[in-house]
Protein backbone atom coordinates (compact mmCIF):
# COMPACT_ATOMS: atom_id res chain seq x y z
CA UNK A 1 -8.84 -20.83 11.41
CA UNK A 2 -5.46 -21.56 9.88
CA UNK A 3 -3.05 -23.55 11.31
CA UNK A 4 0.39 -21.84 12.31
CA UNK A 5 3.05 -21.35 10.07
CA UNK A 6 6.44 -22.37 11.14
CA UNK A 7 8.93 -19.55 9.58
CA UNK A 8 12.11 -21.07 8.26
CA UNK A 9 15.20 -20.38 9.89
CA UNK A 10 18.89 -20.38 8.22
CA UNK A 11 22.11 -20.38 9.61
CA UNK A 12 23.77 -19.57 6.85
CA UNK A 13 23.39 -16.25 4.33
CA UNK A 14 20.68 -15.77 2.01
CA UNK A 15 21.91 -15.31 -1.06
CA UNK A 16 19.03 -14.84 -3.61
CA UNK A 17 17.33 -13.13 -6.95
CA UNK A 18 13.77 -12.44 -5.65
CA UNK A 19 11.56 -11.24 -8.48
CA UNK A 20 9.02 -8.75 -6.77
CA UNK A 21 5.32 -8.39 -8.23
CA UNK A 22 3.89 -5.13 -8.85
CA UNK A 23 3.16 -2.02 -6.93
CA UNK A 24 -0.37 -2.27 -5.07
CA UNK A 25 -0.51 1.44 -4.91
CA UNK A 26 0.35 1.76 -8.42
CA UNK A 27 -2.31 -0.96 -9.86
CA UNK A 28 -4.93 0.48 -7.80
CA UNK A 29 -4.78 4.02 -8.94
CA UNK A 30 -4.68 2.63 -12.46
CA UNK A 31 -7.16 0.67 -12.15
CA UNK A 32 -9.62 3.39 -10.52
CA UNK A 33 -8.04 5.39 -13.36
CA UNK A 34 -9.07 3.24 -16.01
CA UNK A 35 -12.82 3.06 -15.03
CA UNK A 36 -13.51 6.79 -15.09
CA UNK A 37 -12.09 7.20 -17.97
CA UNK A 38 -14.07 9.65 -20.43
CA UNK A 39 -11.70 10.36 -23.06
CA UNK A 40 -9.58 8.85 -25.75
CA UNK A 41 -6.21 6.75 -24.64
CA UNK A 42 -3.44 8.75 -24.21
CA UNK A 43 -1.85 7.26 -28.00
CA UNK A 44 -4.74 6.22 -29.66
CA UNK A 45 -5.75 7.36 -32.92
CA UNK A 46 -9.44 6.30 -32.60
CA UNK A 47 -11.48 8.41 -29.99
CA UNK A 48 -13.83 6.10 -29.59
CA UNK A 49 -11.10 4.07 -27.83
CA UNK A 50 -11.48 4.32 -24.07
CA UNK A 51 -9.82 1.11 -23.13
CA UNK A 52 -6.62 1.13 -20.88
CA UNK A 53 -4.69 -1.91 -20.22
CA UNK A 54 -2.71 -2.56 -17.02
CA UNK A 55 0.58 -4.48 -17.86
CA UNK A 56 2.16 -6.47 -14.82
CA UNK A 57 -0.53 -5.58 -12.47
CA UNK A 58 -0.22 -7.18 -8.73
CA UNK A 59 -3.13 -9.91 -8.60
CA UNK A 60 -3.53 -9.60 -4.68
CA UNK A 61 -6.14 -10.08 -2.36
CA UNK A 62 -6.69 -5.90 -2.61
CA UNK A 63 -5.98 -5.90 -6.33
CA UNK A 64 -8.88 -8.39 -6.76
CA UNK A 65 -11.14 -6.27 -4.42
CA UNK A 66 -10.48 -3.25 -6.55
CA UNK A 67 -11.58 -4.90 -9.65
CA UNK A 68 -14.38 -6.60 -8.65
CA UNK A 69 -15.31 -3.38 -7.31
CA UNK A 70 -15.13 -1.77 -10.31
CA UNK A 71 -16.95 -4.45 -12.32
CA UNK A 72 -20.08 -4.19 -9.59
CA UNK A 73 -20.20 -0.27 -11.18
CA UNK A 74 -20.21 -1.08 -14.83
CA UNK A 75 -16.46 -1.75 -15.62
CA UNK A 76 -15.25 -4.34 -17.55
CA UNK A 77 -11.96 -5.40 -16.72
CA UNK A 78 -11.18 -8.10 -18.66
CA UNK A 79 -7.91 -10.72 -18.67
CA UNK A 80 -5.61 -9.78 -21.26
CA UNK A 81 -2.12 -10.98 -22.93
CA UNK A 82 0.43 -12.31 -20.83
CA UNK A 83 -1.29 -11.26 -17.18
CA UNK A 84 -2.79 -7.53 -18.40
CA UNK A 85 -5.45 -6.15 -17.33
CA UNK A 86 -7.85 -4.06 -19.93
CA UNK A 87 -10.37 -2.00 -18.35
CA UNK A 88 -13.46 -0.56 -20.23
CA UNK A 89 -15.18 1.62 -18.26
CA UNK A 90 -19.06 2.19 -18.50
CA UNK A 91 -21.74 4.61 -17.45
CA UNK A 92 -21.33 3.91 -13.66
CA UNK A 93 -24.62 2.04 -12.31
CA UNK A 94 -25.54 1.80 -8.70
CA UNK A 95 -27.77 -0.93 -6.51
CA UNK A 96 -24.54 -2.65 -6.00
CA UNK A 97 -22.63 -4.00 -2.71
CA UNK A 98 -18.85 -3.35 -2.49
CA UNK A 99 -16.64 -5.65 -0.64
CA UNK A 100 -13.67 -3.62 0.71
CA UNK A 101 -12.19 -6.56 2.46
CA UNK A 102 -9.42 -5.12 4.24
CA UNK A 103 -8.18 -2.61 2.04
CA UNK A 104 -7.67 1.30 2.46
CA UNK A 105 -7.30 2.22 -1.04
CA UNK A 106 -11.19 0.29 -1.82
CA UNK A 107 -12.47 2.04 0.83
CA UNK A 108 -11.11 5.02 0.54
CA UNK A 109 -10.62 5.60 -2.93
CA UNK A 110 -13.76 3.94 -4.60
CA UNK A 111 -16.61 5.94 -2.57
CA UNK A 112 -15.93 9.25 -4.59
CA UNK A 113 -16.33 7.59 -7.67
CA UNK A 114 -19.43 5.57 -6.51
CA UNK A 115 -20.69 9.26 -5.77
CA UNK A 116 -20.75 9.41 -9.50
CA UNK A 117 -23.01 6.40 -10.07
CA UNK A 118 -26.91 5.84 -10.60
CA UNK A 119 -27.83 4.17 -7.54
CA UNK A 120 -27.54 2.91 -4.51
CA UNK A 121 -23.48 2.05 -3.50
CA UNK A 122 -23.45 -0.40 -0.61
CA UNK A 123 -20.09 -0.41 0.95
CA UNK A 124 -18.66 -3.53 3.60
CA UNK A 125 -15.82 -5.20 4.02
CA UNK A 126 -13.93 -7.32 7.03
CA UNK A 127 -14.67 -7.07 10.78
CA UNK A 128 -11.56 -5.48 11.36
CA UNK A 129 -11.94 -2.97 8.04
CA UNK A 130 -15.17 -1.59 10.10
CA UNK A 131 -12.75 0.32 12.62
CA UNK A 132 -10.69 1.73 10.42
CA UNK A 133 -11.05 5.98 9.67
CA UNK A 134 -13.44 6.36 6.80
CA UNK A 135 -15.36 9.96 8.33
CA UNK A 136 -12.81 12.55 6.79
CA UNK A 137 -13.79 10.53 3.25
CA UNK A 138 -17.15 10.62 3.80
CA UNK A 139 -17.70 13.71 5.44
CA UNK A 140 -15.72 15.41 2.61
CA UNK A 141 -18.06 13.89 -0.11
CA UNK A 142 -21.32 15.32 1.85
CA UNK A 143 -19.32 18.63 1.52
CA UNK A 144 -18.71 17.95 -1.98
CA UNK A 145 -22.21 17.05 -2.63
CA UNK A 146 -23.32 13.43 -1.97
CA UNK A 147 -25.85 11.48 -0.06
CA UNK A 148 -23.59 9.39 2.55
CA UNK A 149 -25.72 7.12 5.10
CA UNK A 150 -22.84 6.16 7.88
CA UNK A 151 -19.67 7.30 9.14
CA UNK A 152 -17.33 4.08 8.81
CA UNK A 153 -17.79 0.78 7.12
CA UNK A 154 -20.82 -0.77 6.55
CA UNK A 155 -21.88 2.85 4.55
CA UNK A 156 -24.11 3.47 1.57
CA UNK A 157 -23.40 6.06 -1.52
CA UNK A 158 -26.22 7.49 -2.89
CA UNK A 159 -25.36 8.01 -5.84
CA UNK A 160 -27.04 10.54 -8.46
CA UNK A 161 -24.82 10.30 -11.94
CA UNK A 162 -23.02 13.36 -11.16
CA UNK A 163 -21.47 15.04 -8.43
CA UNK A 164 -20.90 19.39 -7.58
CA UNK A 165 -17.30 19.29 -6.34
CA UNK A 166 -16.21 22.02 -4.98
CA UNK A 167 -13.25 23.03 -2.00
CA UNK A 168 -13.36 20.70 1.15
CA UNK A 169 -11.08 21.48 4.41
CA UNK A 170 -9.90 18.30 6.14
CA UNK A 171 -7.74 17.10 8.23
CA UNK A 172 -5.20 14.15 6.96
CA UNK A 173 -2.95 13.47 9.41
CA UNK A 174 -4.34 10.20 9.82
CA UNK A 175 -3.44 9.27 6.15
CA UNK A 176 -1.87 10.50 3.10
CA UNK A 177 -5.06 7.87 1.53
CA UNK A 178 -8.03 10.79 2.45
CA UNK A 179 -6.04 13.26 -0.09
CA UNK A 180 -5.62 10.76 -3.28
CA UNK A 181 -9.11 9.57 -2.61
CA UNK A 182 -10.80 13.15 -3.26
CA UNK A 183 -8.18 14.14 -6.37
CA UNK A 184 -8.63 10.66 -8.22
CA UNK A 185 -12.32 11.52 -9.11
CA UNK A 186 -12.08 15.11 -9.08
CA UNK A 187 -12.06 15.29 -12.68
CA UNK A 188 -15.01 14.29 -13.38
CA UNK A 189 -16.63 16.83 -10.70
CA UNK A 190 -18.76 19.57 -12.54
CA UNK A 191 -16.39 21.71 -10.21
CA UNK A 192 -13.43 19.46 -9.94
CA UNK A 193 -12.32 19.51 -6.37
CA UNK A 194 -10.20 21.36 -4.39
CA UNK A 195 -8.66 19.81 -0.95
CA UNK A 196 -7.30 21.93 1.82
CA UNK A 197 -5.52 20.11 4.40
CA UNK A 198 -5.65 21.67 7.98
CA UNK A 199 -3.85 19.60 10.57
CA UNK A 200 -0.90 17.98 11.40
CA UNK A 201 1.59 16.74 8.80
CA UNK A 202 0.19 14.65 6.25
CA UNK A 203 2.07 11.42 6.17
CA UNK A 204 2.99 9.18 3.17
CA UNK A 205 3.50 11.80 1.13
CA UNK A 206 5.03 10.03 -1.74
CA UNK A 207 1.73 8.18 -2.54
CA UNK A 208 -0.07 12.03 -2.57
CA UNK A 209 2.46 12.77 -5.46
CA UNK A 210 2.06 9.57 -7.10
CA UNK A 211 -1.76 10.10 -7.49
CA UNK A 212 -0.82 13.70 -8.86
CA UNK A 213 1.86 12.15 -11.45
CA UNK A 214 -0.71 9.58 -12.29
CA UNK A 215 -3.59 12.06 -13.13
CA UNK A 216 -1.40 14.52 -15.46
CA UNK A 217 -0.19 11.12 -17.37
CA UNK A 218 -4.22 10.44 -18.36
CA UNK A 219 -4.36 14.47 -19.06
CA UNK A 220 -5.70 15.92 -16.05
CA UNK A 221 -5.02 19.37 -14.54
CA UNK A 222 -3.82 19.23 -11.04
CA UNK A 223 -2.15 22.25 -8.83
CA UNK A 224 0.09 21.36 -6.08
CA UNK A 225 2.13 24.66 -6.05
CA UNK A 226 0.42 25.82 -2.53
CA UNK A 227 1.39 23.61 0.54
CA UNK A 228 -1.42 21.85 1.95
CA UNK A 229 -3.22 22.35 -1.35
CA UNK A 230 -4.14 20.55 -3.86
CA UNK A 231 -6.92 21.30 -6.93
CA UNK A 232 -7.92 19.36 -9.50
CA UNK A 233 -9.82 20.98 -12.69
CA UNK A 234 -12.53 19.59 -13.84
CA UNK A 235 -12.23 17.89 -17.46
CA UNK A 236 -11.59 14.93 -19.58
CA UNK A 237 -9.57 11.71 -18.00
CA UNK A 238 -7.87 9.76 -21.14
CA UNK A 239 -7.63 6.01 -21.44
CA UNK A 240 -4.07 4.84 -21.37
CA UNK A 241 -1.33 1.74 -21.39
CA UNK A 242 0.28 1.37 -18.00
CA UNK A 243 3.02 -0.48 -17.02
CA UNK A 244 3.51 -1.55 -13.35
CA UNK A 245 6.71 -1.43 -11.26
CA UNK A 246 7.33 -3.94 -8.38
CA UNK A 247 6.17 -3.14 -5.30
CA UNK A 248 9.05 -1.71 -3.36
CA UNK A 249 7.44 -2.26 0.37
CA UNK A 250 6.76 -5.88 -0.58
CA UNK A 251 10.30 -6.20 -1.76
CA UNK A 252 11.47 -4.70 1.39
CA UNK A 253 10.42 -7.77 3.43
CA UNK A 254 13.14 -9.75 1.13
CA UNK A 255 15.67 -6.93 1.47
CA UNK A 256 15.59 -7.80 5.07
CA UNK A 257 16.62 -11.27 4.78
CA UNK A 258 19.61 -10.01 3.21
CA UNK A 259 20.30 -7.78 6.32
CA UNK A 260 19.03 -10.34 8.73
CA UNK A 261 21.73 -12.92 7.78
CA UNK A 262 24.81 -10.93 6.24
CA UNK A 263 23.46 -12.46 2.68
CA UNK A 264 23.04 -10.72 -0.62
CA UNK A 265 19.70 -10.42 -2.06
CA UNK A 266 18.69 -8.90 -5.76
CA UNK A 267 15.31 -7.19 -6.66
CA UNK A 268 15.12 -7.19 -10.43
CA UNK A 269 13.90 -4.07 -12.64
CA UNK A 270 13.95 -1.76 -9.17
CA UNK A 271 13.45 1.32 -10.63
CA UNK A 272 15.77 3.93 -11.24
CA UNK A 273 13.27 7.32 -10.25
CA UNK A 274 10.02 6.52 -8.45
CA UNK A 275 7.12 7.67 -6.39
CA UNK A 276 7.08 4.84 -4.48
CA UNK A 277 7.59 5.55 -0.53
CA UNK A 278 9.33 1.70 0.31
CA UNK A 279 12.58 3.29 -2.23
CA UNK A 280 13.62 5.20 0.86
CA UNK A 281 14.18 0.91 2.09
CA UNK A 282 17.04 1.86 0.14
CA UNK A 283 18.51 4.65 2.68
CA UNK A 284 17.42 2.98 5.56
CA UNK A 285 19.00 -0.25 5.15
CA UNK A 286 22.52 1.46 4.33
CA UNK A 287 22.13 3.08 7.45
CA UNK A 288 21.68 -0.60 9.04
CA UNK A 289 25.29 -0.56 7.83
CA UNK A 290 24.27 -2.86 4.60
CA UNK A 291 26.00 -2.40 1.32
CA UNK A 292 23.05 -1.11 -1.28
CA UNK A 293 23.72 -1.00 -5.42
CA UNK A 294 21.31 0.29 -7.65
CA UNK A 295 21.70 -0.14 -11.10
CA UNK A 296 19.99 -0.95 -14.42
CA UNK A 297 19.56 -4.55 -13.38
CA UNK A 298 18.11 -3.52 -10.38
CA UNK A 299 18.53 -3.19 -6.59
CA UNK A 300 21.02 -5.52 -4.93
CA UNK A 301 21.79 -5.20 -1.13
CA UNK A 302 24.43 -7.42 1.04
CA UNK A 303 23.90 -7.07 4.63
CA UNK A 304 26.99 -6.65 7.68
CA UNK A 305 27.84 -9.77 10.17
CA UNK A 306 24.67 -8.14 12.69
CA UNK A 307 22.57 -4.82 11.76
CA UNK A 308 23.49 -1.86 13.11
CA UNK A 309 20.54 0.07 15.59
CA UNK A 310 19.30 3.71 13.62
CA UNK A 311 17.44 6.63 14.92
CA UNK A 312 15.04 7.32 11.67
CA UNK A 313 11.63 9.09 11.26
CA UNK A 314 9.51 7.07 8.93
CA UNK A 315 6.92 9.70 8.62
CA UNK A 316 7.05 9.38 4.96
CA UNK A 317 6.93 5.67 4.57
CA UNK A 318 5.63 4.58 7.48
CA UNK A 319 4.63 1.24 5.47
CA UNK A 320 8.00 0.24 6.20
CA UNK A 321 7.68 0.39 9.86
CA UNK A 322 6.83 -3.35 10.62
CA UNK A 323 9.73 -4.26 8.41
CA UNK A 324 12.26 -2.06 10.14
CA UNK A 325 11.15 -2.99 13.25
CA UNK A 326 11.76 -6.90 12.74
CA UNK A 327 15.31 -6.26 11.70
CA UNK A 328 16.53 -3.37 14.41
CA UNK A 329 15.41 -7.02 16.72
CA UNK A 330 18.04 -8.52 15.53
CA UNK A 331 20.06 -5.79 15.40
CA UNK A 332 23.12 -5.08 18.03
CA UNK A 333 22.12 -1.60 19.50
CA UNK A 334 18.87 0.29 19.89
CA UNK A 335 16.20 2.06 17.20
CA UNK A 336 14.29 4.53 17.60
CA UNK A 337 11.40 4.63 14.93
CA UNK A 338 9.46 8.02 14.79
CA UNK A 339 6.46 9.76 13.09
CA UNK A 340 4.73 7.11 13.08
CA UNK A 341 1.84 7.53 15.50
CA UNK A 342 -0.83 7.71 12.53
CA UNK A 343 -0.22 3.79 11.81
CA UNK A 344 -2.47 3.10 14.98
CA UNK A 345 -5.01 3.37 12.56
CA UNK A 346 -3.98 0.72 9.62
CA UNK A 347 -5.16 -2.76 9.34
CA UNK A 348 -4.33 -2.97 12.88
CA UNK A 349 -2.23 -0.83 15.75
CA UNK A 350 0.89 -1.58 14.57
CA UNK A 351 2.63 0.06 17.24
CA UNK A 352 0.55 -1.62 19.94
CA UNK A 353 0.77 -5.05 18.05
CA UNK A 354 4.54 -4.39 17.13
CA UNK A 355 5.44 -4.19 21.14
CA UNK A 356 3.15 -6.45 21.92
CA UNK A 357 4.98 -9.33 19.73
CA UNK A 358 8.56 -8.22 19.94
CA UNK A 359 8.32 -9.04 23.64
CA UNK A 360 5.94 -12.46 23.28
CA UNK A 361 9.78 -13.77 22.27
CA UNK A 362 11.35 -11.99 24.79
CA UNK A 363 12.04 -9.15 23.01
CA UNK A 364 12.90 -4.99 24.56
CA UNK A 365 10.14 -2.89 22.82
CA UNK A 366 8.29 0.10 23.91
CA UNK A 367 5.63 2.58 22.63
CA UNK A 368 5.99 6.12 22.12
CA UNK A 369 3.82 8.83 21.41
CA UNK A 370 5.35 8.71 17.70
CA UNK A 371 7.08 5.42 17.45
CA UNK A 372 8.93 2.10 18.82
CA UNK A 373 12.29 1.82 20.58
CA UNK A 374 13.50 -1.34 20.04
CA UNK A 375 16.53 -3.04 22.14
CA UNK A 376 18.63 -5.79 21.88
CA UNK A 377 18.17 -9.03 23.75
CA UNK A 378 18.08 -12.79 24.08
CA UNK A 379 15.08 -13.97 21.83
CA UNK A 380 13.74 -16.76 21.94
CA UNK A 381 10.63 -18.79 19.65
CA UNK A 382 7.24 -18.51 20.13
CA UNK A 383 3.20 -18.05 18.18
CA UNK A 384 4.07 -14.51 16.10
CA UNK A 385 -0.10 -13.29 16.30
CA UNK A 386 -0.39 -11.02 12.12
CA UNK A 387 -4.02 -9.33 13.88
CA UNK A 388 -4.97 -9.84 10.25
CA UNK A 389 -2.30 -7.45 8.88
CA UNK A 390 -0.11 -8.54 6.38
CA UNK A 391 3.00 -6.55 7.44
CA UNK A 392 2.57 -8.11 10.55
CA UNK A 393 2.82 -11.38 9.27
CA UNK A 394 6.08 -10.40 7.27
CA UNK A 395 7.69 -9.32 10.34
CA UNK A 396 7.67 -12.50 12.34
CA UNK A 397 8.94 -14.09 9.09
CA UNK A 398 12.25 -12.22 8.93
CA UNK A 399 12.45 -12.62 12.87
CA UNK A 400 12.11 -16.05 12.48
CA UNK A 401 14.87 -16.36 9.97
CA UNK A 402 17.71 -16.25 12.76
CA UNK A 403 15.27 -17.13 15.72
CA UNK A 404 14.19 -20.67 15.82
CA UNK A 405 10.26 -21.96 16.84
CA UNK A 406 8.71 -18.81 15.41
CA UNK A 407 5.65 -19.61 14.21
CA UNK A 408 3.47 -17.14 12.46
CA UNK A 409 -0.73 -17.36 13.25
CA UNK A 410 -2.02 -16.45 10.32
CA UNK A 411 0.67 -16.19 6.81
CA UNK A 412 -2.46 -16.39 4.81
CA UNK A 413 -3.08 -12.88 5.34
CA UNK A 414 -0.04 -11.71 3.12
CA UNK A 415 -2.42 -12.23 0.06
CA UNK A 416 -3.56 -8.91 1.01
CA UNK A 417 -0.46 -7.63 -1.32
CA UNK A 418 1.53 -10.83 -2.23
CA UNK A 419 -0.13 -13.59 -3.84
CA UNK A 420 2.21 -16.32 -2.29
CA UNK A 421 4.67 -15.07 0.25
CA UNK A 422 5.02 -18.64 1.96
CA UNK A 423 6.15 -19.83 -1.86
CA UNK A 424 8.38 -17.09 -2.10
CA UNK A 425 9.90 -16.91 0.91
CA UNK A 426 10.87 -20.95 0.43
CA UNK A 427 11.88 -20.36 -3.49
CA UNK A 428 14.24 -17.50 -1.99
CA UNK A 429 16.03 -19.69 0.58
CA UNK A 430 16.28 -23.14 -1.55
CA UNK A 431 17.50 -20.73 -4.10
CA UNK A 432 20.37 -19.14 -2.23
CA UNK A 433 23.17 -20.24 -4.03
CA UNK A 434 22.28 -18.82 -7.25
CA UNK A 435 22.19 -14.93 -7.22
């Protein structure tokens, strides 16, 4: 057990440059990428090279799964210069035992490659991973063609060196992650792999179409003309040179400082066009009545005397739920947070834990069917419980920057994505004269 961390309060504005590292999302598709890799890099001139390297990759608790992962198939990813990554992949053996930890995109996204493997793929991860949706995954690969023994975490991949492929129906309204598991390997299918979604809205639907921009970049074929459709051909994935952008949700937790306090905080090298869902933080805050610049030095955002309540569906970043939630707290009229209901199912229910805490320091919250409304009232301090989820923990950290005696159970779980938010979070405040 770890021993409560008392969040830092400030009664003055947080004024700050807070370098972000890079996108999880981002890193983990390259990586994944990387290892089923079959053809030459993108700008090679040998094509015998099938070595991509990963500049500026996020080296998180989930980043580390992934690779290790990865290297339990046959992949060599290797340190390189200045932080990279450079991933070899291999013929993909099996007899090997996965540790997903806690994170979706492991889970999700490495059984359809295991699929592809000689062997045996033994997939487990933490106690609270083993309640998370994995069926729609695993029922599409049995579809598709593979030997699956279980229906959620612990499961085993038999795998046979090649996969059929072929069209799957599913339903993905519990997360935009069942989609972008299926097209990442789909390639390398004999058929590729076609995936029909038949259900409510698929949420997150920024990460869908940054797995589609990230497979035509290493030269694969993908259709998304069709609603609710998506096919990828079967053929060649190229080796290639990434380069990694922050990670805009994680830099959303230090935007909200900024709008917590009435401070100014800077994310450098924001970019200018991305797929990333946490750039709509950049909407959502204005509409908290913060003052938001983007430019080519990156994203700088001041925040008003108190926030200002919103009515906003998050349907398509619902990662930035937990975040938005912690500031409409503190701010001086009501939220409503919509669209929503599918993040029941993430590392923990948010919704249910997200109530549950807001009131522990005598906050207004209640569940809807969708979503949170959120009231103001008098807070006061109190033990902030992260149920193991690292945008939990986040949360009672920007409460706790204008509440006093906040404590937060468990920080350590933000390595999930950030490889030291405590350190961060203290280099931001002692910091905050020098933006």
């Amino acid at each position: 057990m770890t021993q409560p961390w008392p969040t830092p309060s400030v009664t003055e504005p947080v004024r700050a440059t807070v370098p972000v590292p890079g996108s999880k999302s981002i890193t983990n598709r390259a990586l994944l990428l990387a290892a089923l890799a079959d053809g030459p890099a993108v700008s090679a001139s040998d094509p015998a090279n099938r070595t991509s390297v990963i500049h500026l990759p996020l080296r998180s608790r989930d980043t580390q799964l992934m690779a290790a992962a990865l290297r339990s198939l046959g992949v060599r990813v290797a340190d390189g210069h200045q932080g990279a990554w450079e991933v070899t992949p291999g013929p993909l053996r099996g007899d090997a035992d996965l540790d997903c930890g806690l994170a979706g995109t492991v889970m999700r996204f490495v059984p359809p490659a295991a699929a592809l493997a000689e062997g045996d793929v033994r997939f487990d991860g933490d106690e609270a991973a083993r309640v998370r949706p994995m069926n729609t995954v695993l029922d599409s690969l049995r579809t598709l063609g593979a030997s699956v023994d279980g229906d959620s975490l612990p499961f085993t991949v038999h795998g046979t060196g090649s996969m059929r492929g072929g069209s799957v129906t599913i339903d993905a309204s519990g997360s935009s992650q069942f989609v972008s598991a299926l097209l990442l390997s789909g390639a390398r299918y004999e058929q590729g792999v076609t995936v029909l979604h038949d259900g409510k809205p698929v949420p997150s639907l920024p990460h869908i179409e940054m797995t589609i921009e990230m497979l035509r970049a290493v030269g694969v074929e993908v259709d998304d003309s069709e609603p609710n459709r998506w096919t990828v051909a079967p053929g060649v994935i190229r080796a290639r040179d990434w380069r990694i952008e922050p990670d805009l949700s994680n830099a959303a937790a230090f935007l909200a400082a900024a709008a917590a306090t009435g401070g100014t905080v800077v994310i450098p090298d924001w970019p200018l066009v991305t797929t990333q869902p946490g750039d709509v933080m950049r909407d959502v805050l204005a509409q908290m009545g913060c003052g938001v610049s983007l430019s080519d030095n990156g994203l700088t955002v001041t925040g008003p005397q108190r926030p200002t309540g919103i009515d906003i569906d998050l349907h398509e970043a619902s990662e930035l739920t937990p975040t938005v939630a912690a500031i409409a707290v503190l701010a001086d009229s009501p939220t409503q947070i919509r669209g929503v209901a599918h993040i029941r199912g993430h590392e923990t229910d948010r919704l249910a834990a997200l109530t549950a805490e807001i009131r522990g320091i005598g906050g207004d919250a209640d569940e809807t069917e969708d979503g949170l409304v959120i009231r103001p009232a008098k807070l006061t301090g109190g033990l902030w419980h992260a149920y193991a989820d690292h945008r939990m923990a986040t949360a009672g950290a920007i409460i706790g920057l204008r509440v006093p005696g906040i404590s937060v159970d468990d920080i350590a779980t933000t390595n999930k994505t950030i490889p030291d938010f405590p350190g961060m979070w203290a280099a931001m405040l002692q910091l905050a004269e020098r933006v």
